[in-house]
C-alpha atoms as a PDB file:
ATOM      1  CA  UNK A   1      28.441  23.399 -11.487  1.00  0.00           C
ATOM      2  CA  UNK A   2      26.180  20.120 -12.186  1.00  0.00           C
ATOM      3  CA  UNK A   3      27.882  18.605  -8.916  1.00  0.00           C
ATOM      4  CA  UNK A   4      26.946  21.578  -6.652  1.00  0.00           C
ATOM      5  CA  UNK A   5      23.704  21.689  -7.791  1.00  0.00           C
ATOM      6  CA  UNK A   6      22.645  17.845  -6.844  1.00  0.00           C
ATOM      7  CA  UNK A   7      24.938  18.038  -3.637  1.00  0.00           C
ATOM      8  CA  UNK A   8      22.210  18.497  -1.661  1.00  0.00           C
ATOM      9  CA  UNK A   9      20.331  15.846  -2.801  1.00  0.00           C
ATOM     10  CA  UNK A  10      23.633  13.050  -2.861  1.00  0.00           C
ATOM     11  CA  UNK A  11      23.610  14.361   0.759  1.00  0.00           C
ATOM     12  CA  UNK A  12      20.284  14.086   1.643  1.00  0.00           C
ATOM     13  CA  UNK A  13      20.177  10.510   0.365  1.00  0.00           C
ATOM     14  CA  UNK A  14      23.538   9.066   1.505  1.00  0.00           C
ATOM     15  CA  UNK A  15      22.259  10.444   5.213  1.00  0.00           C
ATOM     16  CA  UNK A  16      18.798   8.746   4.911  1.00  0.00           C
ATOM     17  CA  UNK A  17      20.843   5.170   3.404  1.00  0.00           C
ATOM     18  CA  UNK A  18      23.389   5.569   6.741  1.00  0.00           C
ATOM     19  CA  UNK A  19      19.693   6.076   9.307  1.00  0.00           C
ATOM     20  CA  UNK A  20      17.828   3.293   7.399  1.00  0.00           C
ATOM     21  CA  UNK A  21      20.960   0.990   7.644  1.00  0.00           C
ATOM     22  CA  UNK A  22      21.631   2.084  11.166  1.00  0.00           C
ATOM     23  CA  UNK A  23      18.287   1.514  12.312  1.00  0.00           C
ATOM     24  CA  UNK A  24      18.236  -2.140  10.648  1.00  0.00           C
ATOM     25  CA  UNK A  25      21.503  -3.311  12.914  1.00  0.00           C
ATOM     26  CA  UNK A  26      20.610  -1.453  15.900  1.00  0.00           C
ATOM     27  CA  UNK A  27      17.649  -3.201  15.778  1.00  0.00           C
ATOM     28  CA  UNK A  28      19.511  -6.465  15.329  1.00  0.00           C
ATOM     29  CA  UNK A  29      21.849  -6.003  17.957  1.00  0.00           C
ATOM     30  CA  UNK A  30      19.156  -4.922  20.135  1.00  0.00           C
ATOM     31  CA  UNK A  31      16.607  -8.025  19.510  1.00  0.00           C
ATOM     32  CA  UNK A  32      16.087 -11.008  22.120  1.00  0.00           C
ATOM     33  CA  UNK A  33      18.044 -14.126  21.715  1.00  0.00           C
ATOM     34  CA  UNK A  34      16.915 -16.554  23.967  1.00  0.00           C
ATOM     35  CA  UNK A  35      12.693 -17.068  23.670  1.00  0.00           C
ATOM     36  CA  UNK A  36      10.991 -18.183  26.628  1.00  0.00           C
ATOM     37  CA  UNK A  37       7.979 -19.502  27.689  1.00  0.00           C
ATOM     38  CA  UNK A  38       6.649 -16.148  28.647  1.00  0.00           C
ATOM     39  CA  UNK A  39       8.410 -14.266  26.159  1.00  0.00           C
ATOM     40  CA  UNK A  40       6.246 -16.577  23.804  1.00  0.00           C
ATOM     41  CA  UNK A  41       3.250 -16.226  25.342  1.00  0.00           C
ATOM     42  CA  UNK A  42      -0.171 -14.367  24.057  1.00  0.00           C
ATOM     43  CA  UNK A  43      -0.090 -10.493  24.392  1.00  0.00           C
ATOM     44  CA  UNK A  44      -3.042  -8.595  25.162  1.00  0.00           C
ATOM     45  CA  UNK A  45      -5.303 -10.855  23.157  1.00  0.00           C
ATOM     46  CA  UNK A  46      -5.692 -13.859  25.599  1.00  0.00           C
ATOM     47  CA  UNK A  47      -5.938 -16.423  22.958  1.00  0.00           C
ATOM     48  CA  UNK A  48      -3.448 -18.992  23.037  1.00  0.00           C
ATOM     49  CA  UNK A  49      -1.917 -19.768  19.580  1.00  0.00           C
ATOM     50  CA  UNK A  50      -2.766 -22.802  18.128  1.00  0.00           C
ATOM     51  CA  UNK A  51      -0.031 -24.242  15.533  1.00  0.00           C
ATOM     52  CA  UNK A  52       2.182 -22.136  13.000  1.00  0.00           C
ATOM     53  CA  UNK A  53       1.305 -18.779  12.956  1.00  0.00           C
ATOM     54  CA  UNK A  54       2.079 -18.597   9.586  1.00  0.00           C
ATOM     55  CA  UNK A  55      -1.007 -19.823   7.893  1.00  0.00           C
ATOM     56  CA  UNK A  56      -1.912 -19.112   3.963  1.00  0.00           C
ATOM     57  CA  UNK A  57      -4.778 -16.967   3.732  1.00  0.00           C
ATOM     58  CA  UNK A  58      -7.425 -16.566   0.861  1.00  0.00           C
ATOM     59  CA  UNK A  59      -6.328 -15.413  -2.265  1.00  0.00           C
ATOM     60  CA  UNK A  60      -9.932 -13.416  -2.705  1.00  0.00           C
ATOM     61  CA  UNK A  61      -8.994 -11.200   0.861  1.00  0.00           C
ATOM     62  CA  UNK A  62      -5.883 -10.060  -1.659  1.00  0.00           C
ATOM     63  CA  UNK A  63      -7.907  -9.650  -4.577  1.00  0.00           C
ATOM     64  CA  UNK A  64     -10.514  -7.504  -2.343  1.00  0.00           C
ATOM     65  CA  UNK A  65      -7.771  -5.318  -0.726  1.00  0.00           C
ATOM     66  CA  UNK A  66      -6.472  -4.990  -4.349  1.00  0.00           C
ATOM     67  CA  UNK A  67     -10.216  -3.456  -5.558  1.00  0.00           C
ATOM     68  CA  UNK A  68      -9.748  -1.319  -2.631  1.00  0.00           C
ATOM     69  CA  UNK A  69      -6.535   0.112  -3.723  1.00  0.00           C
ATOM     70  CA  UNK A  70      -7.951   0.313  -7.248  1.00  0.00           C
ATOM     71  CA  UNK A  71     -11.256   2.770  -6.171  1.00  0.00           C
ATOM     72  CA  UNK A  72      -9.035   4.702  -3.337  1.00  0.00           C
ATOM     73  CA  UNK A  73      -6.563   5.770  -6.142  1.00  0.00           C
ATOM     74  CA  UNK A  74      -9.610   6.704  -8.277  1.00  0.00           C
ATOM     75  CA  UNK A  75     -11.237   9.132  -5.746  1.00  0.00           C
ATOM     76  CA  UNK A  76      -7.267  10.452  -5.135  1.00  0.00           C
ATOM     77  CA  UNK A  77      -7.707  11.210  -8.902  1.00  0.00           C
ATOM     78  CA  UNK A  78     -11.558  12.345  -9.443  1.00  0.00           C
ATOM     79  CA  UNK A  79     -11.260  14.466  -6.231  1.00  0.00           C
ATOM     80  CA  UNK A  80      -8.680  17.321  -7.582  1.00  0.00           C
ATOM     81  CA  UNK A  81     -10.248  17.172 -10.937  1.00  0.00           C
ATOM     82  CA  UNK A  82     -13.657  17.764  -9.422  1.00  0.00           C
ATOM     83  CA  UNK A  83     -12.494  20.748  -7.711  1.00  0.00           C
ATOM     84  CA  UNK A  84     -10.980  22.569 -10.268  1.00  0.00           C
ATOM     85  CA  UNK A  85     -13.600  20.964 -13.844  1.00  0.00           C
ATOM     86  CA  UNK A  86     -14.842  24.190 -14.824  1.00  0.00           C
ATOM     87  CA  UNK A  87     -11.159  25.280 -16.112  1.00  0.00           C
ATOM     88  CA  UNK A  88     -10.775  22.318 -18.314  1.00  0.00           C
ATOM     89  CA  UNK A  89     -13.653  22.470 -20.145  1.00  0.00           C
ATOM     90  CA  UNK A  90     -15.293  19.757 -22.268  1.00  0.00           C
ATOM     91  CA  UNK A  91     -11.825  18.154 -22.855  1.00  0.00           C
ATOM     92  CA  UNK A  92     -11.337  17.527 -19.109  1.00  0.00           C
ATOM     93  CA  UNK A  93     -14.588  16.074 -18.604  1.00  0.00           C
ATOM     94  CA  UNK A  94     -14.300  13.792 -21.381  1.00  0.00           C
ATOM     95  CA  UNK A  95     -11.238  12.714 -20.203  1.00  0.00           C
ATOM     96  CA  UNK A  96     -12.710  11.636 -16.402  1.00  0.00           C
ATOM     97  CA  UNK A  97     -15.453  10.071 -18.109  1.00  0.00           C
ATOM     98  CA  UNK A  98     -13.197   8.045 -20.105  1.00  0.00           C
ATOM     99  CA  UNK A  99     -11.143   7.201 -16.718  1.00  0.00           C
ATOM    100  CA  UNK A 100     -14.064   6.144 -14.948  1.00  0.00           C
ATOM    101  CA  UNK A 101     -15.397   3.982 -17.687  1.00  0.00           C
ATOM    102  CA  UNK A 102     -11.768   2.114 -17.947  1.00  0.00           C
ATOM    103  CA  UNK A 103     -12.543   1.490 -14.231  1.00  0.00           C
ATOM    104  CA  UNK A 104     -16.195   0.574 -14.638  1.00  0.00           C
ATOM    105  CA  UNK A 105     -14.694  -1.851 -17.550  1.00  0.00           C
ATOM    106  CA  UNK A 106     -12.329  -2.974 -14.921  1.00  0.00           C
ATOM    107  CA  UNK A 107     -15.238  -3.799 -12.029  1.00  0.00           C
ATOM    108  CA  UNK A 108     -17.370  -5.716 -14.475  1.00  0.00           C
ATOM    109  CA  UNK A 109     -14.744  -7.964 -15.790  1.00  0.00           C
ATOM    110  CA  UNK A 110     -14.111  -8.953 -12.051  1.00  0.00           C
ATOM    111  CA  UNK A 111     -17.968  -9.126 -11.690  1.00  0.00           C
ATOM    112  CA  UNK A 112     -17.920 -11.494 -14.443  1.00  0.00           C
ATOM    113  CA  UNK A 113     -14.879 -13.435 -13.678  1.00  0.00           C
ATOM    114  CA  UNK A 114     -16.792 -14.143  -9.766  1.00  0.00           C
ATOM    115  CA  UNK A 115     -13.983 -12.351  -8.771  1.00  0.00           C
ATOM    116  CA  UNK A 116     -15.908 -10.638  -6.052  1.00  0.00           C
ATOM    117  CA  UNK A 117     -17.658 -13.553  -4.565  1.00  0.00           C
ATOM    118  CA  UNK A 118     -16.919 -14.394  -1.240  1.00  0.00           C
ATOM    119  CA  UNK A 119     -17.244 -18.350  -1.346  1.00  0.00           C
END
């Protein structure tokens, strides 16, 4: 009974593993071998490449995409609460006001730390 019940989802997985696998060789087998000068060349941007393209960037551009992250999961939380605050009462609101101070806590201890500093 336990196996029919999950069947679907063994299937449903097991399907998805085969398509991401399949797309992964396909697009192997499908890739260019043999680079060329204009196969190398600038696309659509018109500036020529100068060295590696593989330089190391900033840690800080990481650390600002990171606050990012951090504040656009916070509105992804406050935003449903917000909507729907009058049914959970004093409880519920203590309990956002708690979740934004944790975050405020978080922003001033990078504030402090010059985390947000550009140079």
């Amino acid at each position: 009974m336990l196996i029919n019940t999950y069947s679907c989802v063994l299937l449903f997985l097991a399907a998805s593993t085969v398509f991401v696998l399949a797309s992964f060789v396909t697009s192997w087998v499908l890739r260019p071998r043999k680079p060329s000068p204009q196969k190398l060349s600038t696309y659509e941007c018109g500036e020529p490449t100068k060295g590696t393209s593989f330089i190391q960037y900033n840690v800080r551009y990481y650390l600002f995409a990171l606050a990012f992250v951090i504040f656009d999961v916070e509105a992804v939380f406050l935003l449903p609460w917000a909507v729907v605050c009058k049914d959970f009462g004093l409880f519920g609101f203590i309990e956002a006001v708690v979740f934004i101070f944790i975050l405020l806590a978080g922003l001033v201890y990078a504030w402090k730390k010059k985390v947000l500093e550009w140079l």
